[in-house]
N, C-alpha and C. Protein backbone atom coordinates (compact mmCIF):
# COMPACT_ATOMS: atom_id res chain seq x y z
N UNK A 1 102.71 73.07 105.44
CA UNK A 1 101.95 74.32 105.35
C UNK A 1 102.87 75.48 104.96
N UNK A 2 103.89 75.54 105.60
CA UNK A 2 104.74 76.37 105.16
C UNK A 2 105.66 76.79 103.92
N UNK A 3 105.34 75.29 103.13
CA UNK A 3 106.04 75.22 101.71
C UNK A 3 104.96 76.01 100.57
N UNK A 4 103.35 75.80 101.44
CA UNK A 4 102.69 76.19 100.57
C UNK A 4 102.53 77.18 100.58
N UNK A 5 102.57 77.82 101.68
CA UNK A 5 102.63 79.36 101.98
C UNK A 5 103.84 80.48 101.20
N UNK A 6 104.99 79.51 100.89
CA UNK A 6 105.81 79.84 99.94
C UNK A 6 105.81 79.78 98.40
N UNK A 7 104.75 78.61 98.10
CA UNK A 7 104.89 77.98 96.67
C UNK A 7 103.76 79.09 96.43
N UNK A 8 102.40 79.13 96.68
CA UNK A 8 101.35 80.13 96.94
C UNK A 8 101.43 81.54 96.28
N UNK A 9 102.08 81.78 97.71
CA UNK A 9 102.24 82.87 98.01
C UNK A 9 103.19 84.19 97.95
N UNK A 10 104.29 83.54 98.67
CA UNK A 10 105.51 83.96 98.54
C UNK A 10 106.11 84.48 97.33
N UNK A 11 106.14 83.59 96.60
CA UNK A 11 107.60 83.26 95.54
C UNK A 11 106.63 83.82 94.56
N UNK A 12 105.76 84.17 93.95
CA UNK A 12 105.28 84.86 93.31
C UNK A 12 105.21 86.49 93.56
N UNK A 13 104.95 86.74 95.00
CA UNK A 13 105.17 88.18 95.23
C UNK A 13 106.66 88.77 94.71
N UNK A 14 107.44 87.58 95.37
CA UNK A 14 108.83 88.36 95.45
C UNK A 14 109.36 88.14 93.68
N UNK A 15 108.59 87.45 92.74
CA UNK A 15 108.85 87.31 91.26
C UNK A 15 107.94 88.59 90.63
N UNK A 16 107.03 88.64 91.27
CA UNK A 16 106.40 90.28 90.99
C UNK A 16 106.93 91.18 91.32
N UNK A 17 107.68 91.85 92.07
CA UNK A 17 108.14 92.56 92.88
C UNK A 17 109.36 92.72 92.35
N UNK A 18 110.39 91.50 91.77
CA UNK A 18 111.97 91.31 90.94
C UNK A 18 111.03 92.26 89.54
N UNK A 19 109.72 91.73 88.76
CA UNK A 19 109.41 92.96 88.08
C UNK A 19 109.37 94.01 87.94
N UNK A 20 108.79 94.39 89.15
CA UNK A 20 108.16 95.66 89.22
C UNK A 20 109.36 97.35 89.42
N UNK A 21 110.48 95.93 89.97
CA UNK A 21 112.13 96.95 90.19
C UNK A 21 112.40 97.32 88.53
N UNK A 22 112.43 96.19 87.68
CA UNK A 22 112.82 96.01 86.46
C UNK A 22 112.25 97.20 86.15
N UNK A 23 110.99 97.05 85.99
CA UNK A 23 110.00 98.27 85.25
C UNK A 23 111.05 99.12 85.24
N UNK A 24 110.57 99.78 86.89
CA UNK A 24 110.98 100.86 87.44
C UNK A 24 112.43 101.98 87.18
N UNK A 25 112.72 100.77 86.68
CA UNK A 25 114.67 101.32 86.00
C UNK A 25 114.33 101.30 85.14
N UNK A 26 113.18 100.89 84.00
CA UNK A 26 113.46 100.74 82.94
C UNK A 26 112.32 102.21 82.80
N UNK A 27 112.40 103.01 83.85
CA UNK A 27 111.38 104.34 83.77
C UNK A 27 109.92 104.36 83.76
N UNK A 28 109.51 102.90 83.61
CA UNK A 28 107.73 102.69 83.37
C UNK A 28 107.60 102.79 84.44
N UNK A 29 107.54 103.70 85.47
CA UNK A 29 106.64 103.40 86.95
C UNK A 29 105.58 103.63 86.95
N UNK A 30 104.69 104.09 85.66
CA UNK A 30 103.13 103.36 85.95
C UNK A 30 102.95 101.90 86.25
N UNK A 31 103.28 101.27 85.17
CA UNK A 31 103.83 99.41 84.83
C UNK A 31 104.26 99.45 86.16
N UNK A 32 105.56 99.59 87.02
CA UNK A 32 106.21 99.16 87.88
C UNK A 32 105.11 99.38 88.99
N UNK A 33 104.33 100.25 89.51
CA UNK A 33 103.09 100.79 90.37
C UNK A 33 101.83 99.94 90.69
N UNK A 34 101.88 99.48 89.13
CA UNK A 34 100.47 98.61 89.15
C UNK A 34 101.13 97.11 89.06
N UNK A 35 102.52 96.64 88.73
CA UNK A 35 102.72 95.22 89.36
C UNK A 35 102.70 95.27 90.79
N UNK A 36 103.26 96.16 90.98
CA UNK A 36 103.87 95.60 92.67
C UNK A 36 102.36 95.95 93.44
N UNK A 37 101.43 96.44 92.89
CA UNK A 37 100.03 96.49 93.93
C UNK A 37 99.14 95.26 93.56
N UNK A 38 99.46 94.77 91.89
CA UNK A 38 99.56 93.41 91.93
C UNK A 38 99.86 92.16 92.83
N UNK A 39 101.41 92.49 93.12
CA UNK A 39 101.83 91.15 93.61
C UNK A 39 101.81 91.30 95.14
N UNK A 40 100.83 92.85 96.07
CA UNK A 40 100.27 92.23 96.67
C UNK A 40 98.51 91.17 97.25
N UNK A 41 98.10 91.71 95.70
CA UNK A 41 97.01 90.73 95.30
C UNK A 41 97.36 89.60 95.68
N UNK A 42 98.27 89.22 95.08
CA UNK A 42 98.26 87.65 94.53
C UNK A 42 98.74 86.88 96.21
N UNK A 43 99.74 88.08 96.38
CA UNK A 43 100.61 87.31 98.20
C UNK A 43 99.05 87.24 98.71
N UNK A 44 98.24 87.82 98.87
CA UNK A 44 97.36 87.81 99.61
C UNK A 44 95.76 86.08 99.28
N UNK A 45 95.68 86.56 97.79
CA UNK A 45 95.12 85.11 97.02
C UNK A 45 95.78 84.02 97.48
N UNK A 46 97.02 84.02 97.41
CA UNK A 46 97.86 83.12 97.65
C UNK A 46 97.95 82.77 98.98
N UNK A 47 97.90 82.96 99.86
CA UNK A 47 97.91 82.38 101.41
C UNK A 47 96.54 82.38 101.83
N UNK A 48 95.26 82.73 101.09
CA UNK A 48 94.21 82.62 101.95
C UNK A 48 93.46 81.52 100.80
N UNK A 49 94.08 81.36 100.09
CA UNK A 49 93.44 80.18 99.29
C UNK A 49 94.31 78.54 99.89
N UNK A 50 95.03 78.75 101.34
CA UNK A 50 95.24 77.82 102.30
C UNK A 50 94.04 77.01 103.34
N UNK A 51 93.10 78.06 102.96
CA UNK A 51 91.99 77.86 104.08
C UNK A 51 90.70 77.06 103.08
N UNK A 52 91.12 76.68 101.82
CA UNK A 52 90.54 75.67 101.43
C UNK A 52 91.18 74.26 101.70
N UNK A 53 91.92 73.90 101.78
CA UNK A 53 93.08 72.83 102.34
C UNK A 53 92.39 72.11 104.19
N UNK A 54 91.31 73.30 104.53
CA UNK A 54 91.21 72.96 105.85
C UNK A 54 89.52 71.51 105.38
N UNK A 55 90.49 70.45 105.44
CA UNK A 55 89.12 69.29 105.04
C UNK A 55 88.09 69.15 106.50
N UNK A 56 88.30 69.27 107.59
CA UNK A 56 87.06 69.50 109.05
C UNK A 56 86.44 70.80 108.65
N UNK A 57 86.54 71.88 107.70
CA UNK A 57 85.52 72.96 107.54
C UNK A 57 84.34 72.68 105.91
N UNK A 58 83.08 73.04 106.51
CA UNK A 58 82.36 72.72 105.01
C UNK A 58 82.98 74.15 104.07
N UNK A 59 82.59 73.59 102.96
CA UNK A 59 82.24 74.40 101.81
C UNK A 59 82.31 76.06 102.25
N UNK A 60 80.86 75.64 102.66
CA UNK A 60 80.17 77.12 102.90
C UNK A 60 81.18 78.31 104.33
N UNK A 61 81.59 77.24 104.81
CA UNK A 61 82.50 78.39 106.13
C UNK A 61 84.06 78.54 105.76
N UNK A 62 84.31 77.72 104.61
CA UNK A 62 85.79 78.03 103.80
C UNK A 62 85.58 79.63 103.08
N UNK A 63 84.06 79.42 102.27
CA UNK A 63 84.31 80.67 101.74
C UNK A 63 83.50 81.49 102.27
N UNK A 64 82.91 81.50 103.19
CA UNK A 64 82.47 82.72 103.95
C UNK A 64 84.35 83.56 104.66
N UNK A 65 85.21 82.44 105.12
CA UNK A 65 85.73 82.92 105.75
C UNK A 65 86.71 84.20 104.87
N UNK A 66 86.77 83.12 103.36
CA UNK A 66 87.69 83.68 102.68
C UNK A 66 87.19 84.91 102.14
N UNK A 67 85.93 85.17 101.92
CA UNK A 67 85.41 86.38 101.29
C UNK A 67 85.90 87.70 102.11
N UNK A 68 85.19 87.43 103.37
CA UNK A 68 85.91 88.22 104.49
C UNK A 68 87.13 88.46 104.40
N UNK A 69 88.13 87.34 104.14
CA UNK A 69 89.49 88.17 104.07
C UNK A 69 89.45 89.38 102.84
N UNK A 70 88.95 88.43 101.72
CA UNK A 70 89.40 89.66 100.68
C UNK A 70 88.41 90.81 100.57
N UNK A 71 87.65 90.86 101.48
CA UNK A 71 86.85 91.79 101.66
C UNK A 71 87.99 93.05 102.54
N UNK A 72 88.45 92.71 103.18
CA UNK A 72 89.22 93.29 104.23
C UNK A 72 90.48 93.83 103.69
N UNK A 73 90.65 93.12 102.89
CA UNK A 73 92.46 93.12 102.06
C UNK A 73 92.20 93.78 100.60
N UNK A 74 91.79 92.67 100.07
CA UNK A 74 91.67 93.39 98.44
C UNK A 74 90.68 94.45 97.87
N UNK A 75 89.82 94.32 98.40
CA UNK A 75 88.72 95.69 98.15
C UNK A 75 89.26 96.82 98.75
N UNK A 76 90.46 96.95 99.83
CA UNK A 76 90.97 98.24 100.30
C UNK A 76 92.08 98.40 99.01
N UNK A 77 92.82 97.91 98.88
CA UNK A 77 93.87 98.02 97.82
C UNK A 77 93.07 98.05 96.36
N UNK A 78 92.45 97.33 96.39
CA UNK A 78 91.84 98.12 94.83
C UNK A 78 91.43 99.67 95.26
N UNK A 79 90.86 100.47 96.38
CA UNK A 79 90.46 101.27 96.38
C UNK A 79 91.84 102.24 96.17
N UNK A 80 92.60 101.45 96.89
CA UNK A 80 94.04 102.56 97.05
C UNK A 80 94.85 102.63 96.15
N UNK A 81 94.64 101.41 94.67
CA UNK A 81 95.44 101.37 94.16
C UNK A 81 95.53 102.34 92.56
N UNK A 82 94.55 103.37 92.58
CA UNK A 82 94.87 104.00 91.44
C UNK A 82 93.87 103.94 90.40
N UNK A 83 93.39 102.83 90.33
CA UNK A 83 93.40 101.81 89.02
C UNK A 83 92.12 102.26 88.61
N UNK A 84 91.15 103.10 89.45
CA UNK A 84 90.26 103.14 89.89
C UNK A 84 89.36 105.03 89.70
N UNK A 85 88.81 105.66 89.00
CA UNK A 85 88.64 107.25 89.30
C UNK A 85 87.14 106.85 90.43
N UNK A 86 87.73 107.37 91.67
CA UNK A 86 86.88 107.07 92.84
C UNK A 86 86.53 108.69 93.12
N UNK A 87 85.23 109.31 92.66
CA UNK A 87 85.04 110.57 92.67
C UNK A 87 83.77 110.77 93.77
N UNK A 88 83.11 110.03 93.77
CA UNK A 88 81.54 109.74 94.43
C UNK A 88 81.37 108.12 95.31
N UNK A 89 80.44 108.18 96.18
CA UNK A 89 80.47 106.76 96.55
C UNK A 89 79.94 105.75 95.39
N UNK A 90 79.25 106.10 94.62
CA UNK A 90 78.60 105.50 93.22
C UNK A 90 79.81 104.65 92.77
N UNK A 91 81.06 105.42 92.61
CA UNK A 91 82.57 105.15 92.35
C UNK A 91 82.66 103.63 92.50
N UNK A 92 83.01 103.96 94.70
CA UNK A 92 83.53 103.09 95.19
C UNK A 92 82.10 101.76 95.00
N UNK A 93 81.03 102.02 95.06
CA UNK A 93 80.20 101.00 95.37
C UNK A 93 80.43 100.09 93.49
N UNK A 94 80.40 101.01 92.19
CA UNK A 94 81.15 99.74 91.21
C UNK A 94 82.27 99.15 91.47
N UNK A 95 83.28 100.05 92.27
CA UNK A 95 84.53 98.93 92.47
C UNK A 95 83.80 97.46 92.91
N UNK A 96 83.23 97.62 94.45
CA UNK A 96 82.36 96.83 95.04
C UNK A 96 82.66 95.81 94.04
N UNK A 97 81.23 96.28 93.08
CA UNK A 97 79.97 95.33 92.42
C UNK A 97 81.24 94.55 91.37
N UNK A 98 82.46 95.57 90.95
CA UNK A 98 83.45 94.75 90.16
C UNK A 98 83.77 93.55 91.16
N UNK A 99 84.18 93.69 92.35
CA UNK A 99 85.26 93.20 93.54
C UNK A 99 83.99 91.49 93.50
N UNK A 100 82.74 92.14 93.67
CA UNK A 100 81.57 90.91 93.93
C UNK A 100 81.95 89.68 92.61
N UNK A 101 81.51 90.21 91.65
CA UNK A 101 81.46 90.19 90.07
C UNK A 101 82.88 89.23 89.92
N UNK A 102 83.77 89.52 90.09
CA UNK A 102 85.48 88.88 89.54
C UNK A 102 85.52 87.81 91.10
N UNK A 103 85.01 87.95 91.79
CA UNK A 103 85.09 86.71 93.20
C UNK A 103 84.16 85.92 92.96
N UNK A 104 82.96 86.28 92.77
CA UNK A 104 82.12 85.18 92.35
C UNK A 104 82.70 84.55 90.92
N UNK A 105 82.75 84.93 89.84
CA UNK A 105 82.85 84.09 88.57
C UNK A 105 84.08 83.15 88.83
N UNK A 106 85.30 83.32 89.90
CA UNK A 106 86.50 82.91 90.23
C UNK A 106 85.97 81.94 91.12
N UNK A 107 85.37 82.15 91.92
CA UNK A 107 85.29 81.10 92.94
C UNK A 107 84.46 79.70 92.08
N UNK A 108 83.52 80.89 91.20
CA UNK A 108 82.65 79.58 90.57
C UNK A 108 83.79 78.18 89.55
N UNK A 109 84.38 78.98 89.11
CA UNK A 109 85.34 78.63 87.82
C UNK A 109 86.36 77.42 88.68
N UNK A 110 86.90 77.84 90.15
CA UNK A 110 87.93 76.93 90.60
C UNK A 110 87.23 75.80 91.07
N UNK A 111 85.89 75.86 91.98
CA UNK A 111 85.09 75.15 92.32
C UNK A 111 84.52 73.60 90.93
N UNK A 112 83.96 74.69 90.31
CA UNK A 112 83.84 73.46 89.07
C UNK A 112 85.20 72.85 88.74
N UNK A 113 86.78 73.41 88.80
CA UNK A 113 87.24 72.85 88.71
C UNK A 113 87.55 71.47 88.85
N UNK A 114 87.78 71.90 90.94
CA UNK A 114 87.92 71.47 91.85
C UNK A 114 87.06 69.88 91.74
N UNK A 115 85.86 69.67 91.27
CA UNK A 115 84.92 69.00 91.16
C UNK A 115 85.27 68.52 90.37
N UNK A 116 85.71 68.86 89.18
CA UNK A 116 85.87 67.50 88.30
C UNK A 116 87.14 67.39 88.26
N UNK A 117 88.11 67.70 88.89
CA UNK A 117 89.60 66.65 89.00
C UNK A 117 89.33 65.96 90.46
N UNK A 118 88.35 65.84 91.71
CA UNK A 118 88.33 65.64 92.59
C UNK A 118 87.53 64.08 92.10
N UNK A 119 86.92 63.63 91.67
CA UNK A 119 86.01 62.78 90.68
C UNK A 119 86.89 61.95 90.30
């Protein structure tokens, strides 16, 4: 569990993050701003996409659980991260409908994967 939590998770943040320094000297700290709020996307994708690995949970309570995380995690950091002109709640509620929109088509996309290399 712990290798995966590294292979995942880890080692991609801290390869985002060896970027985002790069940028940063290299004066782009917009670029350098929006990797490193990146690569805590991905640390975060990356260790909670462990809780598909759990084979005693169905389907349906893997990704209830997981939505919740990135409900909790990534919909705050997209809000915080800039990327975003959040002027009205209208604003925040398209981030939302984006946040709904890019989790569903993702979940759908790995799932069908999942299904036909599992076959």
């Amino acid at each position: 569990m712990l290798i995966q939590i590294l292979l995942r998770g880890l080692l991609p943040f801290i390869i985002m993050n060896v970027i985002a320094i790069v940028l940063y000297y290299q004066n782009k700290t917009h670029d350098a701003k929006g990797t490193f709020i990146a690569s805590f996307i991905v640390l975060i994708l990356g260790i909670a996409s462990l809780i598909y690995n759990i084979e005693e949970w169905s389907i349906l309570r893997k990704t209830v659980l997981h939505f919740f995380i990135m409900l909790l995690t990534i919909y705050p950091i997209l809000i915080v991260s800039g990327w975003f002109t959040l002027i009205s709640m209208k604003d925040y509620f398209v981030v939302f409908l984006l946040f709904l929109g890019f989790g569903t088509v993702s979940w759908l996309i790995f799932f069908i994967l999942f299904k036909f290399t599992s076959n």
